[in-house]
Protein backbone atom coordinates (compact mmCIF):
# COMPACT_ATOMS: atom_id res chain seq x y z
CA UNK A 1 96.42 56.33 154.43
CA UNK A 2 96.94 57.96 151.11
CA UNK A 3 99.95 60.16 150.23
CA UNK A 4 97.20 62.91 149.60
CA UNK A 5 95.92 62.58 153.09
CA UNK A 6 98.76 62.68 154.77
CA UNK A 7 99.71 65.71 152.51
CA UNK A 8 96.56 67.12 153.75
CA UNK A 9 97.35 66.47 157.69
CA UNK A 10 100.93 67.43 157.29
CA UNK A 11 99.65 71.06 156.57
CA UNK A 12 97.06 71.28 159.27
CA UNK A 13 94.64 71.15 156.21
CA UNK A 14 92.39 67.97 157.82
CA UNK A 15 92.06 66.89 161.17
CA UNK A 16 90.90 63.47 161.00
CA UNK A 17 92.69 60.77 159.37
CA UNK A 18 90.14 58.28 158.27
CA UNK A 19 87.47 61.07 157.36
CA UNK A 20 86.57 61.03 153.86
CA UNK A 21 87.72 64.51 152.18
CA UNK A 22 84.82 64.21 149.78
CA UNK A 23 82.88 62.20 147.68
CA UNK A 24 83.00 61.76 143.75
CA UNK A 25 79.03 63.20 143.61
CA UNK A 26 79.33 65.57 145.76
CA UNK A 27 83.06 66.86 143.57
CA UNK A 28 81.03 66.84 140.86
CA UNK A 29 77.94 68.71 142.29
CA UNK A 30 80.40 71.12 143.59
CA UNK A 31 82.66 71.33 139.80
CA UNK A 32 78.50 71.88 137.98
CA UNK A 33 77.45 74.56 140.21
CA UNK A 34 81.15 76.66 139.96
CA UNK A 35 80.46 75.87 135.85
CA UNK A 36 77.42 77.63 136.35
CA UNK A 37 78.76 80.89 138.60
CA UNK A 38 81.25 81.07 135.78
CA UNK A 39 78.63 80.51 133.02
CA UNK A 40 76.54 83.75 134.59
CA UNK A 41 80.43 85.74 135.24
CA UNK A 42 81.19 85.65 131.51
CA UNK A 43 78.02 86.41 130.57
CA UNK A 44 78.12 89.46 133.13
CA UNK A 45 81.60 90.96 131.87
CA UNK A 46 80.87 90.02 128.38
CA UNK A 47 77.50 92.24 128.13
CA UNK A 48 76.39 93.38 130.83
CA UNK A 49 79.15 95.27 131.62
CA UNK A 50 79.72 96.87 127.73
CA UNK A 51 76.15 98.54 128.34
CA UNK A 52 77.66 100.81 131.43
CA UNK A 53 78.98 103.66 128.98
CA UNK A 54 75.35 103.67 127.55
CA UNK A 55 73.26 104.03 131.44
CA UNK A 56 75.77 105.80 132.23
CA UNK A 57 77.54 108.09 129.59
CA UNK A 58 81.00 110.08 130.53
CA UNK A 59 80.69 113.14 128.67
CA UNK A 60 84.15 114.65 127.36
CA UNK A 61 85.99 111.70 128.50
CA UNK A 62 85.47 109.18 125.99
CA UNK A 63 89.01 107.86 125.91
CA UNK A 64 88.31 106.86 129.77
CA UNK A 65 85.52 104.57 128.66
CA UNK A 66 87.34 101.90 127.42
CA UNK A 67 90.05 101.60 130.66
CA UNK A 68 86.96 102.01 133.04
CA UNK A 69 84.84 98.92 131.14
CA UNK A 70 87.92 96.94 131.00
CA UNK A 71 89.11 97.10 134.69
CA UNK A 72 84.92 96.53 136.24
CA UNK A 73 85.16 93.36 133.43
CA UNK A 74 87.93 92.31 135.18
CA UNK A 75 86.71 92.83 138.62
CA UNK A 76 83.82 90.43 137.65
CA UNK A 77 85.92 87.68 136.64
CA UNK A 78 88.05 87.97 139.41
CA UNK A 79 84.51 88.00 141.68
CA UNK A 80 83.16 84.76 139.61
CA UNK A 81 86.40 83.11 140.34
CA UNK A 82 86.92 83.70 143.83
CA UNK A 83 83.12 82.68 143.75
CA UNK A 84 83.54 79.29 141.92
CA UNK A 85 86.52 77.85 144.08
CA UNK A 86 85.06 78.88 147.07
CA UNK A 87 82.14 76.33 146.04
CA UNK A 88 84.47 73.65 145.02
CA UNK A 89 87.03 73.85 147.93
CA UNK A 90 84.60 75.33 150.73
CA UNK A 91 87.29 74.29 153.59
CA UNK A 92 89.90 77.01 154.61
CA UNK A 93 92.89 75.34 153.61
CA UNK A 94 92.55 74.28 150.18
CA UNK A 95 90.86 77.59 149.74
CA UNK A 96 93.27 79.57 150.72
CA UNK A 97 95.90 77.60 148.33
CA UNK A 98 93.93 78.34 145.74
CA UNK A 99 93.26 82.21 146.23
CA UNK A 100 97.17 82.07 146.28
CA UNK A 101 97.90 80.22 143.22
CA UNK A 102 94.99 82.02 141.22
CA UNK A 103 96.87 85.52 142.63
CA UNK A 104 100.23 84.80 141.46
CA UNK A 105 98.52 83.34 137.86
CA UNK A 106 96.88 86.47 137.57
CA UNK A 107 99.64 88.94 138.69
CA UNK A 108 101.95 87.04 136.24
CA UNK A 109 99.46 86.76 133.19
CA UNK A 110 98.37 90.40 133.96
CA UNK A 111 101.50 92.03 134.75
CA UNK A 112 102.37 93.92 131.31
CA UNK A 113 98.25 95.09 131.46
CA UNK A 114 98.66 96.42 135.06
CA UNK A 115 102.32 98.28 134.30
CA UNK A 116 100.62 99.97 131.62
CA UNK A 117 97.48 101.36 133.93
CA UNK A 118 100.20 102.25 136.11
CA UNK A 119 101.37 104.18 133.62
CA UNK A 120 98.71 105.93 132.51
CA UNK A 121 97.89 107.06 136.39
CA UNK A 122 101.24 108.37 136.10
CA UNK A 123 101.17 110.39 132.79
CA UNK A 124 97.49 111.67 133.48
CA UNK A 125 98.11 113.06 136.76
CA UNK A 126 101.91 114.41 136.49
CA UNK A 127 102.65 115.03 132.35
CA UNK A 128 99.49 117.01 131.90
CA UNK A 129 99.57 116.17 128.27
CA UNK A 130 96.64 116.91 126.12
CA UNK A 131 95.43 116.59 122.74
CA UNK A 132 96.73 119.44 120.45
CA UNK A 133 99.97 119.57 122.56
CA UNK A 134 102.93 119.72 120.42
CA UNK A 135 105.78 117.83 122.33
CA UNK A 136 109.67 116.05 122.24
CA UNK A 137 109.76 112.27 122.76
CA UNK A 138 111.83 109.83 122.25
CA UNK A 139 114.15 112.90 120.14
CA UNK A 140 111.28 113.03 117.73
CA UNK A 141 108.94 116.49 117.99
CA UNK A 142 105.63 116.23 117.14
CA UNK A 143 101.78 117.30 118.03
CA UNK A 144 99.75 115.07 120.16
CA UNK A 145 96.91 113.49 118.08
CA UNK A 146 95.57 110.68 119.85
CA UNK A 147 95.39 109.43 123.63
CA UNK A 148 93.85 106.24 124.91
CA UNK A 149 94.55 103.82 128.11
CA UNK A 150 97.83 101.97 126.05
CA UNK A 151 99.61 105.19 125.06
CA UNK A 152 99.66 108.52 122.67
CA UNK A 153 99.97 109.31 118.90
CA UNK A 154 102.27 111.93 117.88
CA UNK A 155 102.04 113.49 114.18
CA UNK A 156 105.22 114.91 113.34
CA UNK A 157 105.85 117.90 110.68
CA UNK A 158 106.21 115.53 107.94
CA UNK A 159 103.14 113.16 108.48
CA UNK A 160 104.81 111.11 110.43
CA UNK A 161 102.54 109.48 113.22
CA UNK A 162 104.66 107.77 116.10
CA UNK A 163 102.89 105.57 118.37
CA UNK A 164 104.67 106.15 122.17
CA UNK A 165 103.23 103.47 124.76
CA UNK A 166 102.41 104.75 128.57
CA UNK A 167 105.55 102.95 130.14
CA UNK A 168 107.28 104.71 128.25
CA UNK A 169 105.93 108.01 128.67
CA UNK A 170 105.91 107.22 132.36
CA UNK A 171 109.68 106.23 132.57
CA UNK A 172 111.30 108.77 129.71
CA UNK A 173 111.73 112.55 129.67
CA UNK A 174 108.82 114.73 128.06
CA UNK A 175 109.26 118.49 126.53
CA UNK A 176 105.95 120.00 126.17
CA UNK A 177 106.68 123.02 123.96
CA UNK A 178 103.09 124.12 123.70
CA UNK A 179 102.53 127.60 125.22
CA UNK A 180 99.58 129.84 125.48
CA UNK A 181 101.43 132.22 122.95
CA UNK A 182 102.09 129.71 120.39
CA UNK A 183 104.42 126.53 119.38
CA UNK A 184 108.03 125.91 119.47
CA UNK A 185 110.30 124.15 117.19
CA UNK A 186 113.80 123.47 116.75
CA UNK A 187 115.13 123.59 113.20
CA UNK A 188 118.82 122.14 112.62
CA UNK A 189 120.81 124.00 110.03
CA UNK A 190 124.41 122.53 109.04
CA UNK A 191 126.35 124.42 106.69
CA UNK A 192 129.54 123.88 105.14
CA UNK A 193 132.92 124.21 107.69
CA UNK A 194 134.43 125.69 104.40
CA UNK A 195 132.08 129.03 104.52
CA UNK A 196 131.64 129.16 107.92
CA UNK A 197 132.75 132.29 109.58
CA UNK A 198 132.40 134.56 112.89
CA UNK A 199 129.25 136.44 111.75
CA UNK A 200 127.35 133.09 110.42
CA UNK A 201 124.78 133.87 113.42
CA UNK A 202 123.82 137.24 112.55
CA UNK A 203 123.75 136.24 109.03
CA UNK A 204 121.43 133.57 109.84
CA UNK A 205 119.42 135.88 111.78
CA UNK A 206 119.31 138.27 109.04
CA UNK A 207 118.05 135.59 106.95
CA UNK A 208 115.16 134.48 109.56
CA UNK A 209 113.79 137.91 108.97
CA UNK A 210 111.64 136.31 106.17
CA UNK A 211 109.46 134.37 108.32
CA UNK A 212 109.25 136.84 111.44
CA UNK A 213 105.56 138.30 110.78
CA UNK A 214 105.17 134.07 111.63
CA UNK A 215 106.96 134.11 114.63
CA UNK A 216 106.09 135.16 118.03
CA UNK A 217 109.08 136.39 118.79
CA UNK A 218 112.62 136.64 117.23
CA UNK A 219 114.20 133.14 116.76
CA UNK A 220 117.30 132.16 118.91
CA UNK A 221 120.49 131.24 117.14
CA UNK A 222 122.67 128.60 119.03
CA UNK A 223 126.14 127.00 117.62
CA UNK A 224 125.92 123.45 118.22
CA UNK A 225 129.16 121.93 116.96
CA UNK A 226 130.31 120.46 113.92
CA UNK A 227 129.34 117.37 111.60
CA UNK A 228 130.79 115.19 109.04
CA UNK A 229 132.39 118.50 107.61
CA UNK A 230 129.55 120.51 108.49
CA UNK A 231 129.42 123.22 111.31
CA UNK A 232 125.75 122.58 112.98
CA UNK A 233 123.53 125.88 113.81
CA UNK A 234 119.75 125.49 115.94
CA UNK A 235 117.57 127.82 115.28
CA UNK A 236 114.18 127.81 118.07
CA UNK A 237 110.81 129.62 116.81
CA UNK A 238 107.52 129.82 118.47
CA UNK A 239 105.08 129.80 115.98
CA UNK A 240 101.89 131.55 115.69
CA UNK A 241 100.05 129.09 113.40
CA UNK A 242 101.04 125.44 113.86
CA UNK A 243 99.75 124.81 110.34
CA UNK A 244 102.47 126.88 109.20
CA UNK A 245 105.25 124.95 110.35
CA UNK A 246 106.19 123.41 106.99
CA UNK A 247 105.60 126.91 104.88
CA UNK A 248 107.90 128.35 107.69
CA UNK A 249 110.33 125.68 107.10
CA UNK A 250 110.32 126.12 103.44
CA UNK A 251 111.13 129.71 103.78
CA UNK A 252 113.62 129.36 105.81
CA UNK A 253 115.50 126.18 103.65
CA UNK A 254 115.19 128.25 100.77
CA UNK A 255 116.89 131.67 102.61
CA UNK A 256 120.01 129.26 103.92
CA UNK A 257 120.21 127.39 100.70
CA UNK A 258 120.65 130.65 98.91
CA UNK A 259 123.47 131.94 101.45
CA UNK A 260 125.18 129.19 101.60
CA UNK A 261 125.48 126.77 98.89
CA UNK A 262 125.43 123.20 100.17
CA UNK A 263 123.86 123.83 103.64
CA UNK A 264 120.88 121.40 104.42
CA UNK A 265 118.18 122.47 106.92
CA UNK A 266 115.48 120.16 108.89
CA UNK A 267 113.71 119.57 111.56
């Protein structure tokens, strides 16, 4: 008895010990027709399935298409594969070895892919986000300018676009400061300890008055510590015009600068 039979009997897999688990022509009848299921599979997922978004077009939710192609591709592989060794190892056993060895492959080789749809479950059904939402990630603000299935693009006030992946999004705290009266920002202001005083807040309040015909309602003032020899002010406007943000900001750098010599201001 070979090793492999007795493998074979050991795990209830074959019953009699001189049968004859299968012949070399009928292997290789068995190995031509699962080439052929897995021929007509890839030819399936390759083009078959890209045509579905053109039968069957998703109006207004074109940055679905590409998740919902991707995940019926992969349910046709997994359907041609279960397919093909189900032709080569027809008997329970082996079959049911191979289903499990195929499953872990797939979970391993697929596990950052299926994290990420996770993900975007997640941040589609609970975040809410949307195109045109201006937002806080990651300590950067910026406006939302691109979603798809792998994650968002944020644009930040100085051009900056910032790539933010769904597992992140999904595990890391979001500020959505868009409101249906306009968009808030946070503008740091440090300003030398050496002409700091008790009344810097009004002052800088007095000094906002510049840019309030932009604002939606009078800017708050907050005292946020002190710097490298700096004493560090936050200053939080809702704008009416997003497109204003970096006029505002220039109006307001050059009212500061002019009180106080040596004070820097950013976002």
């Amino acid at each position: 008895m070979t090793p492999w039979k007795y493998i074979l009997e050991t795990l209830g897999l074959q019953q009699i010990p001189d049968q004859i688990l299968i012949s070399p022509s009928l292997l290789l009848i068995r190995i031509a027709q699962a080439a052929i299921v897995l021929l007509a599979t890839y030819i399936v997922a390759r083009y078959v399935v890209g045509y579905i978004p053109r039968i069957v077009p998703i109006v207004g939710q074109t940055r679905f298409v590409y998740s919902f192609v991707t995940i019926i591709r992969y349910l046709v592989y997994a359907v041609g594969s279960l397919v093909a060794l189900a032709i080569i190892a027809p008997e329970p056993g082996v079959f049911s070895a191979l289903i499990l060895v195929l499953g872990i492959g797939v979970i391993i080789a697929f596990s950052d892919m299926l994290r990420n749809w996770g993900s975007e479950v997640y941040v589609r059904s609970f975040t809410s986000l949307k195109i045109g939402d201006h937002v806080e990630i990651m300590g950067r603000e910026g406006t939302v300018i691109h979603m798809d299935s792998r994650g968002v693009i944020i644009e930040t006030p100085m051009r900056e676009k910032i790539y933010v992946p769904n597992t992140y999004l999904a595990s890391s705290p979001i500020i959505n400061k868009t409101s249906p009266y306009g968009t808030q920002y946070r503008v740091k202001i440090e300003i030398p300890i050496a002409q700091d005083s008790m009344d810097v807040i009004d002052a800088i309040k007095k000094e906002l008055e510049v840019v309030r015909p932009e604002l939606v309602e009078d800017p708050l003032v907050l005292r946020k510590g002190s710097r490298d020899e700096y004493s560090v002010y936050e200053i939080i406007i809702t704008l009416l015009n997003v497109r204003k943000v970096n006029y505002v900001l220039e109006l307001i750098r050059g009212a500061i600068e002019k009180k106080w010599k040596g004070s820097r201001v950013y976002i």
